[in-house]
N, C-alpha and C. Protein backbone atom coordinates (compact mmCIF):
# COMPACT_ATOMS: atom_id res chain seq x y z
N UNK A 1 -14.52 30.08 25.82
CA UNK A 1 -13.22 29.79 25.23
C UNK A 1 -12.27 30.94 25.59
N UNK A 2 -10.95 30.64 25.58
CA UNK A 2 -10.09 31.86 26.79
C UNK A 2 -9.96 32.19 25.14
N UNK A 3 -8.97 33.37 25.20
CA UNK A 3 -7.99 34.22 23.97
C UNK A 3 -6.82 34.48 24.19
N UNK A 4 -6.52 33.83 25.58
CA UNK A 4 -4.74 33.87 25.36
C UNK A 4 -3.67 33.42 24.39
N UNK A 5 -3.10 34.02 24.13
CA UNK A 5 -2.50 34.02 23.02
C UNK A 5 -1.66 32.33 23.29
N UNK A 6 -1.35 31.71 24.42
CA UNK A 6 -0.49 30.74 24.85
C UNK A 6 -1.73 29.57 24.66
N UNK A 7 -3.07 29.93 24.62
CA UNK A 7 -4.23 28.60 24.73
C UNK A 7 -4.36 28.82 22.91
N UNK A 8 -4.55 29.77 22.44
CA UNK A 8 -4.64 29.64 20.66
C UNK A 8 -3.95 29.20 20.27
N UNK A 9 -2.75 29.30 20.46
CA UNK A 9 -1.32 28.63 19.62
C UNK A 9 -1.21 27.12 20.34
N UNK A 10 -1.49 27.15 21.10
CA UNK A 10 -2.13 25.62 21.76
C UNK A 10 -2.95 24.73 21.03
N UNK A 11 -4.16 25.46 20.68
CA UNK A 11 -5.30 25.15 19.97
C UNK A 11 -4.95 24.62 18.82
N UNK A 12 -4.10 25.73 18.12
CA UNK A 12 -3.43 25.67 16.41
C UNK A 12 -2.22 24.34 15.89
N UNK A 13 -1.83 24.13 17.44
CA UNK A 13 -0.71 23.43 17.11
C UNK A 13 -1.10 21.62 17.04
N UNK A 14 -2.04 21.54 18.27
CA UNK A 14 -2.52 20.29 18.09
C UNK A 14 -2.82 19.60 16.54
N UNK A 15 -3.32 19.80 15.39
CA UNK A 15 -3.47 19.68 14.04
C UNK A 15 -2.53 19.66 13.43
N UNK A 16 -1.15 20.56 13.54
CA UNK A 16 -0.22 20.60 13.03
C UNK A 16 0.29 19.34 12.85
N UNK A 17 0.57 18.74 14.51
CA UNK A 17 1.21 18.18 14.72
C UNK A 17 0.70 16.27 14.04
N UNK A 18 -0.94 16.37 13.71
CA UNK A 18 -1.29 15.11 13.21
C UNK A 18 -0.52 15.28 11.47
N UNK A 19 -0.88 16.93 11.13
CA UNK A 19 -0.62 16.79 9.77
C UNK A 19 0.65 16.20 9.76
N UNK A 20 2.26 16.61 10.25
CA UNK A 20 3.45 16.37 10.28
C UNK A 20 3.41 14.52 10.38
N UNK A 21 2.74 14.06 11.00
CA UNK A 21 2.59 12.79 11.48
C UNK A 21 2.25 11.96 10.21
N UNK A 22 0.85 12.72 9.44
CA UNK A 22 0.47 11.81 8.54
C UNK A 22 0.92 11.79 7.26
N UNK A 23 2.05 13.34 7.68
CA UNK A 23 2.54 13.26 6.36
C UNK A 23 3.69 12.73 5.66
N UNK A 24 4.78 12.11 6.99
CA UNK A 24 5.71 11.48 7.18
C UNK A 24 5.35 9.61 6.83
N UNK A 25 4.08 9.46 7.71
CA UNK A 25 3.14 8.10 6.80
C UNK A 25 2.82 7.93 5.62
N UNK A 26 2.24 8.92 4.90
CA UNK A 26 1.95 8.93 3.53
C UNK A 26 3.28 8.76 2.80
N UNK A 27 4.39 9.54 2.98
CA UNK A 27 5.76 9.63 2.62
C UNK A 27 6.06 7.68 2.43
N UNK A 28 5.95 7.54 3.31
CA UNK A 28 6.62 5.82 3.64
C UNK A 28 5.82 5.06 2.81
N UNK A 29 4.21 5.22 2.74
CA UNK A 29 3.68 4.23 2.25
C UNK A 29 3.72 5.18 0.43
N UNK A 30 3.72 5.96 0.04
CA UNK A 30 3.88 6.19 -1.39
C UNK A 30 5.40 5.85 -1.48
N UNK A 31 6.13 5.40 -0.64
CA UNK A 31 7.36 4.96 -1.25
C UNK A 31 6.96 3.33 -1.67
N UNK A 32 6.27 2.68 -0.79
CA UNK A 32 5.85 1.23 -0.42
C UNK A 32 5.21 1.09 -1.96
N UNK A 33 4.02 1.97 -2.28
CA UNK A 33 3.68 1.85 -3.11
C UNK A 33 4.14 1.87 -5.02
N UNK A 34 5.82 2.71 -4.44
CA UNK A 34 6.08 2.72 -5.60
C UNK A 34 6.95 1.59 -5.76
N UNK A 35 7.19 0.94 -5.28
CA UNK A 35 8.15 -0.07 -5.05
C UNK A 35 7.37 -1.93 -5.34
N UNK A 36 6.36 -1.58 -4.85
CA UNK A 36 5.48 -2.49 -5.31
C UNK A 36 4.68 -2.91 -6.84
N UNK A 37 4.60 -1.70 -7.49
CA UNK A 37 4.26 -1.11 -8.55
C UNK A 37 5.55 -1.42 -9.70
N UNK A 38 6.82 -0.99 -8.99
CA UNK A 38 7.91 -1.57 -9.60
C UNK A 38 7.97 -2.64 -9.79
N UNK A 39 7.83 -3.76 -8.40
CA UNK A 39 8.40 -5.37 -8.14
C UNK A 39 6.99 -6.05 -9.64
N UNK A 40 5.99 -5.57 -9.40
CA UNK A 40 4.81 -5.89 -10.80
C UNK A 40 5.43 -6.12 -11.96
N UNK A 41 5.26 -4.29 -12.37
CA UNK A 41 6.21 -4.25 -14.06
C UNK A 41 7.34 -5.60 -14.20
N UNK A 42 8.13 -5.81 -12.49
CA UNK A 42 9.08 -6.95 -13.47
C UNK A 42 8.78 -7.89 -13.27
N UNK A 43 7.53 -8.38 -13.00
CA UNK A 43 7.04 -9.28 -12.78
C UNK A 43 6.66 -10.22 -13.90
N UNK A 44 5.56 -8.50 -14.68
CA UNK A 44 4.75 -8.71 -15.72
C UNK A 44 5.92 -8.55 -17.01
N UNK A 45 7.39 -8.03 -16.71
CA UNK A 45 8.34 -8.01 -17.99
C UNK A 45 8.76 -9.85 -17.78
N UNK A 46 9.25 -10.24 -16.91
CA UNK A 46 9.25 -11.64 -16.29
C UNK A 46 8.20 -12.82 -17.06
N UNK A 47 6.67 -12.39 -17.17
CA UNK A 47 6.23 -13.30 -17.78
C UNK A 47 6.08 -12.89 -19.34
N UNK A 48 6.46 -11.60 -20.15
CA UNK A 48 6.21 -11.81 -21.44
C UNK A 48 7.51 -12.31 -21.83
N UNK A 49 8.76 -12.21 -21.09
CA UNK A 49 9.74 -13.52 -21.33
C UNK A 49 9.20 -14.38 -22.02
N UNK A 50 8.57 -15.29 -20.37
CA UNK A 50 8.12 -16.54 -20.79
C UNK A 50 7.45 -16.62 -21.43
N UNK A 51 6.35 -16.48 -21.98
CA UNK A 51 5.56 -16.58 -22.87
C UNK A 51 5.92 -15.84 -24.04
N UNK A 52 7.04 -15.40 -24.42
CA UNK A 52 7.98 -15.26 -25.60
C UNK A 52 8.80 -16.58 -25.72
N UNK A 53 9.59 -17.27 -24.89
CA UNK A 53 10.38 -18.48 -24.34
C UNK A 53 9.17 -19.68 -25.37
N UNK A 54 8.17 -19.46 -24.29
CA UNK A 54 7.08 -20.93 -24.95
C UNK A 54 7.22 -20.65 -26.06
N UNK A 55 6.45 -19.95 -26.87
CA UNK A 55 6.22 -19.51 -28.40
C UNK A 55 7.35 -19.85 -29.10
N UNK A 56 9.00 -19.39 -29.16
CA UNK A 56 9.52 -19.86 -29.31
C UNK A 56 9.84 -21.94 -29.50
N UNK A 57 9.67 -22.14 -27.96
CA UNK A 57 10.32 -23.25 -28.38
C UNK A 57 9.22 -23.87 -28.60
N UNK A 58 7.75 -23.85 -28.52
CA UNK A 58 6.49 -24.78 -29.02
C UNK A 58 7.06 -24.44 -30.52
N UNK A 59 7.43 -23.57 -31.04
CA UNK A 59 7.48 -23.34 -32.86
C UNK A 59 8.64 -24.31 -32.90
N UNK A 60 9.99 -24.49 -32.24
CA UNK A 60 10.64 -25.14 -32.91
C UNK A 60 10.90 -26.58 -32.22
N UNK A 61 10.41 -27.03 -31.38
CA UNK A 61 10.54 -28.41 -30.84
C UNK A 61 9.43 -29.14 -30.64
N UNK A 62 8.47 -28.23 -30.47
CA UNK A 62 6.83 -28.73 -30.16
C UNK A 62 7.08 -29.00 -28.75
N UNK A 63 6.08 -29.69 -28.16
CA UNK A 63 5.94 -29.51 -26.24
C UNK A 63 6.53 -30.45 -26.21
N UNK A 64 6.93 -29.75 -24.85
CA UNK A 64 8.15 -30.40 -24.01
C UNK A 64 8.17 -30.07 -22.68
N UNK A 65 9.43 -30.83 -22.01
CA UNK A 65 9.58 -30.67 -20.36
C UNK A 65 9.78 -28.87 -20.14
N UNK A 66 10.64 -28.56 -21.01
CA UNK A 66 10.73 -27.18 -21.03
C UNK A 66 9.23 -26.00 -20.93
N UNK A 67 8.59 -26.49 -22.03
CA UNK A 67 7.44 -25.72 -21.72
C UNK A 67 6.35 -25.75 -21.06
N UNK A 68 6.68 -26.83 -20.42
CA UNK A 68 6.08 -26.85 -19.06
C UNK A 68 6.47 -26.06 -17.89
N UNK A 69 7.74 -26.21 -18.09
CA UNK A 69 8.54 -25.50 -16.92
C UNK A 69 8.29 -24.08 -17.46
N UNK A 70 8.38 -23.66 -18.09
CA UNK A 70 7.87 -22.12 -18.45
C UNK A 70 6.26 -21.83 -18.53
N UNK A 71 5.65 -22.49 -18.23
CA UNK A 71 4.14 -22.70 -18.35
C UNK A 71 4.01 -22.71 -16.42
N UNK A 72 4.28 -22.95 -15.76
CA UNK A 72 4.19 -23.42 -14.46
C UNK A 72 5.29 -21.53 -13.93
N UNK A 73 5.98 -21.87 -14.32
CA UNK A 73 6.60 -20.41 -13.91
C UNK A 73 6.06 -19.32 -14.53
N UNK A 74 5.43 -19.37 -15.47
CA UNK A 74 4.65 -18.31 -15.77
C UNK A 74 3.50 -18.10 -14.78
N UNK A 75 2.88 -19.48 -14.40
CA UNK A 75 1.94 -19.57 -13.73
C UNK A 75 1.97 -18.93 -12.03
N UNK A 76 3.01 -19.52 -11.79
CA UNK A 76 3.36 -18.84 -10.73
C UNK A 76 3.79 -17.08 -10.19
N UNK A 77 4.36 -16.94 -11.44
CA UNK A 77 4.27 -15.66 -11.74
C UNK A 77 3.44 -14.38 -11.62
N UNK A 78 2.18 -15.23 -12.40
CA UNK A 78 1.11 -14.50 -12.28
C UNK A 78 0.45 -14.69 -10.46
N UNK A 79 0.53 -15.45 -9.95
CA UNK A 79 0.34 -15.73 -8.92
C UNK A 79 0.63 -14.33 -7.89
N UNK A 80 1.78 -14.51 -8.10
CA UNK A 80 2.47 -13.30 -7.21
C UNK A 80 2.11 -11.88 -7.89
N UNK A 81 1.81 -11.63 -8.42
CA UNK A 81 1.21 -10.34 -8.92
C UNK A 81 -0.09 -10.49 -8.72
N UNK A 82 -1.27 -11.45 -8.78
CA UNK A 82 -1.86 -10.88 -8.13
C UNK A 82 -2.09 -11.16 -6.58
N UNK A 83 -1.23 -11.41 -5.75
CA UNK A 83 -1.22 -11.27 -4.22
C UNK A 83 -0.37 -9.71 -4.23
N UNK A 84 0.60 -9.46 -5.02
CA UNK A 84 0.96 -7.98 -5.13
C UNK A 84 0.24 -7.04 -5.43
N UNK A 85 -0.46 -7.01 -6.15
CA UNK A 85 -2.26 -6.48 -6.33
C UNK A 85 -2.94 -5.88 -5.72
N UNK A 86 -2.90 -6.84 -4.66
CA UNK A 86 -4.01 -7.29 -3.18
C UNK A 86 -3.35 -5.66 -2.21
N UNK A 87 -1.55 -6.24 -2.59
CA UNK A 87 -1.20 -5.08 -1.13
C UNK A 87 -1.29 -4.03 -1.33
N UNK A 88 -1.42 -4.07 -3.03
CA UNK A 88 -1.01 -2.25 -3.47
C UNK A 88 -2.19 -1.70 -3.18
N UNK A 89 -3.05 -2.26 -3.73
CA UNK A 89 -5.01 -1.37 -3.38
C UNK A 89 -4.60 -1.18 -2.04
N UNK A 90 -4.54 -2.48 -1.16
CA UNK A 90 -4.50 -1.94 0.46
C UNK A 90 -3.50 -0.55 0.81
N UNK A 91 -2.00 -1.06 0.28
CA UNK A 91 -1.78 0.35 0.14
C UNK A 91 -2.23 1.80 -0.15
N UNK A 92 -2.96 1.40 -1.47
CA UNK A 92 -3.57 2.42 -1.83
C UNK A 92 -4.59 3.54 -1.18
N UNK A 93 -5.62 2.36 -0.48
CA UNK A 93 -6.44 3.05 0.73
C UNK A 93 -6.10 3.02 1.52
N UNK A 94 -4.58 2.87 2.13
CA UNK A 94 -4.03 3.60 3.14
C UNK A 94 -3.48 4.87 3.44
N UNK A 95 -3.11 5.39 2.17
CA UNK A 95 -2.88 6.91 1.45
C UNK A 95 -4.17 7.51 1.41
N UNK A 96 -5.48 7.37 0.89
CA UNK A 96 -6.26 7.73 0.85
C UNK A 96 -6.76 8.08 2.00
N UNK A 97 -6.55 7.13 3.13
CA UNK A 97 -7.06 7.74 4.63
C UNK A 97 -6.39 8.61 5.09
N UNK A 98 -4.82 8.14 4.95
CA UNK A 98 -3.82 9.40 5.56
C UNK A 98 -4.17 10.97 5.08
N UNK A 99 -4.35 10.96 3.53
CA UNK A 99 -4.33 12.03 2.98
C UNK A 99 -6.10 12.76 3.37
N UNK A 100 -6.75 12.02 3.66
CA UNK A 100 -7.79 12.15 4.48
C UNK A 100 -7.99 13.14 5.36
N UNK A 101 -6.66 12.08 6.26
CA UNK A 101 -6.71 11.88 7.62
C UNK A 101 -5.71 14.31 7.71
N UNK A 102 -5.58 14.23 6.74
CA UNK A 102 -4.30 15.41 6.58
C UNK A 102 -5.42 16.32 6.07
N UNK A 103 -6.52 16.39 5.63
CA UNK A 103 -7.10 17.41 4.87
C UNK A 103 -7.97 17.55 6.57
N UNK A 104 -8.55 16.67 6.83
CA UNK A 104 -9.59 17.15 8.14
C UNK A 104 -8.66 18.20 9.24
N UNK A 105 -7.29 17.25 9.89
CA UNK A 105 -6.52 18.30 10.21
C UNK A 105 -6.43 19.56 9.98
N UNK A 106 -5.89 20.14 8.59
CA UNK A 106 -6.10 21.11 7.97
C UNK A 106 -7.51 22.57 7.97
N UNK A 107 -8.39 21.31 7.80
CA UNK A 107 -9.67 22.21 8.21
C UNK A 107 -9.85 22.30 9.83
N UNK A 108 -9.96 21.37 10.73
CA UNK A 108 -10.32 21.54 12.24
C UNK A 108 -8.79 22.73 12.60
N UNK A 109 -8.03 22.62 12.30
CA UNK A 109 -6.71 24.18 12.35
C UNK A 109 -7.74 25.45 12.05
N UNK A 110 -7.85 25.48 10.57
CA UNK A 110 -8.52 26.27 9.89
C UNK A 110 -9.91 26.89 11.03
N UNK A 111 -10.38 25.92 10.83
CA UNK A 111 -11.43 26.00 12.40
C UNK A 111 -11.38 26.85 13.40
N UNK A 112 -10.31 26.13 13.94
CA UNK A 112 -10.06 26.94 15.38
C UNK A 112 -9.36 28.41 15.34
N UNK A 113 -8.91 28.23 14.01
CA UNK A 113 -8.74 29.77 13.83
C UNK A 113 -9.98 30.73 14.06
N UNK A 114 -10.69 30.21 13.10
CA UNK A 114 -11.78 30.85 13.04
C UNK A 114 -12.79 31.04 13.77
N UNK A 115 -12.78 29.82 15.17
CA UNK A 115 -13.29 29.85 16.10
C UNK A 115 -13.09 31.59 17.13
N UNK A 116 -11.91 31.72 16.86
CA UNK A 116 -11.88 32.85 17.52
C UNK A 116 -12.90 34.27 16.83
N UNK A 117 -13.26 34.19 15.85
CA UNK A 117 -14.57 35.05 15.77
C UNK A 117 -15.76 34.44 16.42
N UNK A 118 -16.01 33.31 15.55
CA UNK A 118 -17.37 33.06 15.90
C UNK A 118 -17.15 31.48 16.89
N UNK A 119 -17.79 31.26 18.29
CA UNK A 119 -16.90 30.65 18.98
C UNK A 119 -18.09 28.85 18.84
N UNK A 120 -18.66 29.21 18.18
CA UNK A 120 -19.87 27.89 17.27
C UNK A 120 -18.89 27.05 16.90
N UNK A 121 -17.75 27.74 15.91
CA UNK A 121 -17.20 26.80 14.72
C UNK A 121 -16.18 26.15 15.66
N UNK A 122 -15.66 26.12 16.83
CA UNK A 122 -15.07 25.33 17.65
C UNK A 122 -15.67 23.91 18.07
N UNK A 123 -16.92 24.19 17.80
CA UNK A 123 -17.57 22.41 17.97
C UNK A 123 -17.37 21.80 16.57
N UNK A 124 -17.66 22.46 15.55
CA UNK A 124 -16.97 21.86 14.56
C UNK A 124 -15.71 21.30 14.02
N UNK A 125 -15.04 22.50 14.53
CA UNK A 125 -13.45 21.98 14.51
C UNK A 125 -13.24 20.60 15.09
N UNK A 126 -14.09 20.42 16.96
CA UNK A 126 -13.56 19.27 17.35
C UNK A 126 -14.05 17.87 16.41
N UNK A 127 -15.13 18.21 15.83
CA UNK A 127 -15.61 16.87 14.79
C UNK A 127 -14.64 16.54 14.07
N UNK A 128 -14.47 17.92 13.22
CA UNK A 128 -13.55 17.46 12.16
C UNK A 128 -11.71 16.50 12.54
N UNK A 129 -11.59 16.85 13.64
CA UNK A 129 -10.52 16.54 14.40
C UNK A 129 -10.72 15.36 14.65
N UNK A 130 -11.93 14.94 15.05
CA UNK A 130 -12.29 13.40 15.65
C UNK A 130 -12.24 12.65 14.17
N UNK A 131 -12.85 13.05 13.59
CA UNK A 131 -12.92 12.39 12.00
C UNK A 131 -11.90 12.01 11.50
N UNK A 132 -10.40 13.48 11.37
CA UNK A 132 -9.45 12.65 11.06
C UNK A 132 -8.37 11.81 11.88
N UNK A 133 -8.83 11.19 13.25
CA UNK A 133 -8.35 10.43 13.59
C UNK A 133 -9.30 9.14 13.29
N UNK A 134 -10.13 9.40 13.07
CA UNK A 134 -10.65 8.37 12.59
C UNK A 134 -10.57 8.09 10.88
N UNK A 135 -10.03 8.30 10.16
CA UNK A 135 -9.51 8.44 8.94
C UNK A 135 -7.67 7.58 9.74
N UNK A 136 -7.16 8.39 10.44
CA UNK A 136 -5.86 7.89 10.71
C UNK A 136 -5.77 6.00 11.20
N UNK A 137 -7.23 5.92 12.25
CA UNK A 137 -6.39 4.70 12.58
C UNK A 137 -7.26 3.50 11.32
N UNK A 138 -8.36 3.82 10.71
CA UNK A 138 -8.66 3.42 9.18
C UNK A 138 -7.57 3.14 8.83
N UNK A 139 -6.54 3.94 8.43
CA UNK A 139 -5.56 3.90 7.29
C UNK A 139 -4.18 2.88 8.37
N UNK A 140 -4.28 3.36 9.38
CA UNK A 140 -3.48 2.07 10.25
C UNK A 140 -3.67 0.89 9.93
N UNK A 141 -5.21 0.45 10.13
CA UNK A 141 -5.74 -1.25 10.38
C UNK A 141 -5.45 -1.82 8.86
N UNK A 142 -5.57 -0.43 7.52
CA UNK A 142 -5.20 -1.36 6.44
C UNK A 142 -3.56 -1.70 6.59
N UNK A 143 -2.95 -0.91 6.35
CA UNK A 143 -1.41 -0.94 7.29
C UNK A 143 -1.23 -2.15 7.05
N UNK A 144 -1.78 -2.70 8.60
CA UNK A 144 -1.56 -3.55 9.22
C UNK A 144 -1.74 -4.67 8.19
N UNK A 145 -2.97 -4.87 7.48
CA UNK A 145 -3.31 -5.87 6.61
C UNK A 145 -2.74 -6.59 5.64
N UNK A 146 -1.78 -5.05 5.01
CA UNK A 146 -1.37 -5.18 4.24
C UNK A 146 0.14 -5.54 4.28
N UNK A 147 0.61 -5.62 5.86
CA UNK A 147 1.66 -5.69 6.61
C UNK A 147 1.54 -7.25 6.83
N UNK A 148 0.40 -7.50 7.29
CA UNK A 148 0.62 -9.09 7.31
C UNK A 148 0.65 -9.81 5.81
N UNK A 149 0.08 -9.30 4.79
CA UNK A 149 0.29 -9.91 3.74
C UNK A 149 1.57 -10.07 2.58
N UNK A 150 2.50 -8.96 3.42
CA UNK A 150 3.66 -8.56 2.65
C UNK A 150 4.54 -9.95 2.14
N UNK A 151 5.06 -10.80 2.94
CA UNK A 151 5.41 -12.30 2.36
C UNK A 151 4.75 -12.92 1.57
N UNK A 152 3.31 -12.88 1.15
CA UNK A 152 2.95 -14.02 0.33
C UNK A 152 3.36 -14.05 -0.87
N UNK A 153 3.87 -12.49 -1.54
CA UNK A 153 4.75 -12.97 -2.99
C UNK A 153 5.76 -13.90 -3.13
N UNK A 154 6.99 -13.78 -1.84
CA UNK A 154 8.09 -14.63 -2.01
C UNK A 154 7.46 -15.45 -1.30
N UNK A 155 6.53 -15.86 -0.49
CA UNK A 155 6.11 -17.53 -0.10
C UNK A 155 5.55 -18.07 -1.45
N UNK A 156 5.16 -17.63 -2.16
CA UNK A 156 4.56 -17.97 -3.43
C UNK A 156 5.77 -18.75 -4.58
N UNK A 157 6.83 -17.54 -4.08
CA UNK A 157 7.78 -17.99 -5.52
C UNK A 157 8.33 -19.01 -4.66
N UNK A 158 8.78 -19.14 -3.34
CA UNK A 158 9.51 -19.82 -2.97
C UNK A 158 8.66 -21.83 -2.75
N UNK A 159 7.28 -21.59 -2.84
CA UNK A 159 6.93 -22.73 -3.11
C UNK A 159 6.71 -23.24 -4.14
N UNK A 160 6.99 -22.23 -5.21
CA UNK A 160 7.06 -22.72 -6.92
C UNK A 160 8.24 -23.44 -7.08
N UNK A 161 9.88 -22.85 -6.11
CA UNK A 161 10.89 -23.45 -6.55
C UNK A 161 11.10 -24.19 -5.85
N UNK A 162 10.81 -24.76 -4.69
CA UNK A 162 10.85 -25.63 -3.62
C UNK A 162 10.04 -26.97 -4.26
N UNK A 163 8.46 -26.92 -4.92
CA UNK A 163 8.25 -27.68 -5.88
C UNK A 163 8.83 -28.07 -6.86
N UNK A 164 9.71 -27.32 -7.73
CA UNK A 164 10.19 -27.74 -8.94
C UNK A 164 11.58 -28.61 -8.69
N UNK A 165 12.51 -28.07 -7.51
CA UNK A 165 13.58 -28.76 -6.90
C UNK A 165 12.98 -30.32 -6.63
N UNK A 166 11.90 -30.27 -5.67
CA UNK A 166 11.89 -31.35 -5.35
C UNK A 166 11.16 -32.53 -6.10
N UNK A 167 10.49 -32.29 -7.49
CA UNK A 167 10.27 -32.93 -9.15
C UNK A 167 11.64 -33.24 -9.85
N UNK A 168 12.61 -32.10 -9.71
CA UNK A 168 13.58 -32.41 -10.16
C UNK A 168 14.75 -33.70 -9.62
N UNK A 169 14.20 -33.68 -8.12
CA UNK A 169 15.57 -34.51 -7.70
C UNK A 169 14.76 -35.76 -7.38
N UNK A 170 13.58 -36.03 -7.91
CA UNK A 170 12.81 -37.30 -7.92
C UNK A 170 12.99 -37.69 -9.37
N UNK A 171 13.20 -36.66 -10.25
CA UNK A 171 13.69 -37.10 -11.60
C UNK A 171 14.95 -37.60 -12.00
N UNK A 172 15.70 -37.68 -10.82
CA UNK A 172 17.08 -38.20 -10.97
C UNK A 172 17.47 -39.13 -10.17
């Protein structure tokens, strides 16, 4: 292994540059995640409405077209929370790899520092390096998963109201 000062800072920088990477990812998807976490809560404020709404009007009219329609939108409701569910875990272990993917970095740096005493811990470093790219594209493929699943909340609501429109204008 050389000791030029231009091949160490070489050495040092490669890691840097995944941490900066994964940490700009983590950034995006803990925003994703908080936002999702949000769209829930009003999801779940959304159905104790309704099921304040039913209670209500089952006490003062007894069943009706109405509480059906709040029975079915509740239903649907719940629907979409849990396909929102689905993305946040995926989200979730997509942070978990990144942040992973940012601690191995950290150590294979750490490493190659230290490689310069003892020149062993340089095979280690490269593991740890391989690892967290393998932690990185992990946390990609959920990404992705969770990237293709991002529509099914509003395909969800939008076939609840696309159903109820088209009950309604057969009712008239």
């Amino acid at each position: 292994m050389t000791n030029a000062p231009q091949s160490i800072i070489g050495l040092l920088i490669s890691p840097v540059l995944m941490i900066s990477a994964c940490g700009l990812l983590c950034l995006t998807y803990y925003n994703r995640m908080a936002v999702m976490v949000g769209r829930i809560r009003s999801f779940n404020s959304r159905r104790m409405e309704l099921l304040e709404k039913r209670i209500k009007h089952r006490n003062e009219a007894g069943p009706g077209s109405l509480e059906a329609l709040h029975r079915a939108h509740a239903h649907a409701v719940e629907e979409q929370v849990r396909a929102l569910l689905v993305r946040a875990r995926l989200t979730r272990r997509t942070l978990v790899c990144l942040v992973c993917c940012i601690i191995c970095m950290l150590t294979s740096s750490l490493s190659l520092g230290v490689s310069l005493m003892w020149e062993w811990v340089a095979n280690a470093a490269l593991a740890v390096f391989i690892l967290g790219i393998a932690f990185l594209l992990i946390g990609m493929v959920m990404a992705l998963r969770e990237l293709r699943l991002s529509l099914t909340p509003v395909a969800l609501e939008e076939d609840f109201l696309s159903h109820l429109s088209q009950e309604n204008d057969s009712a008239e």
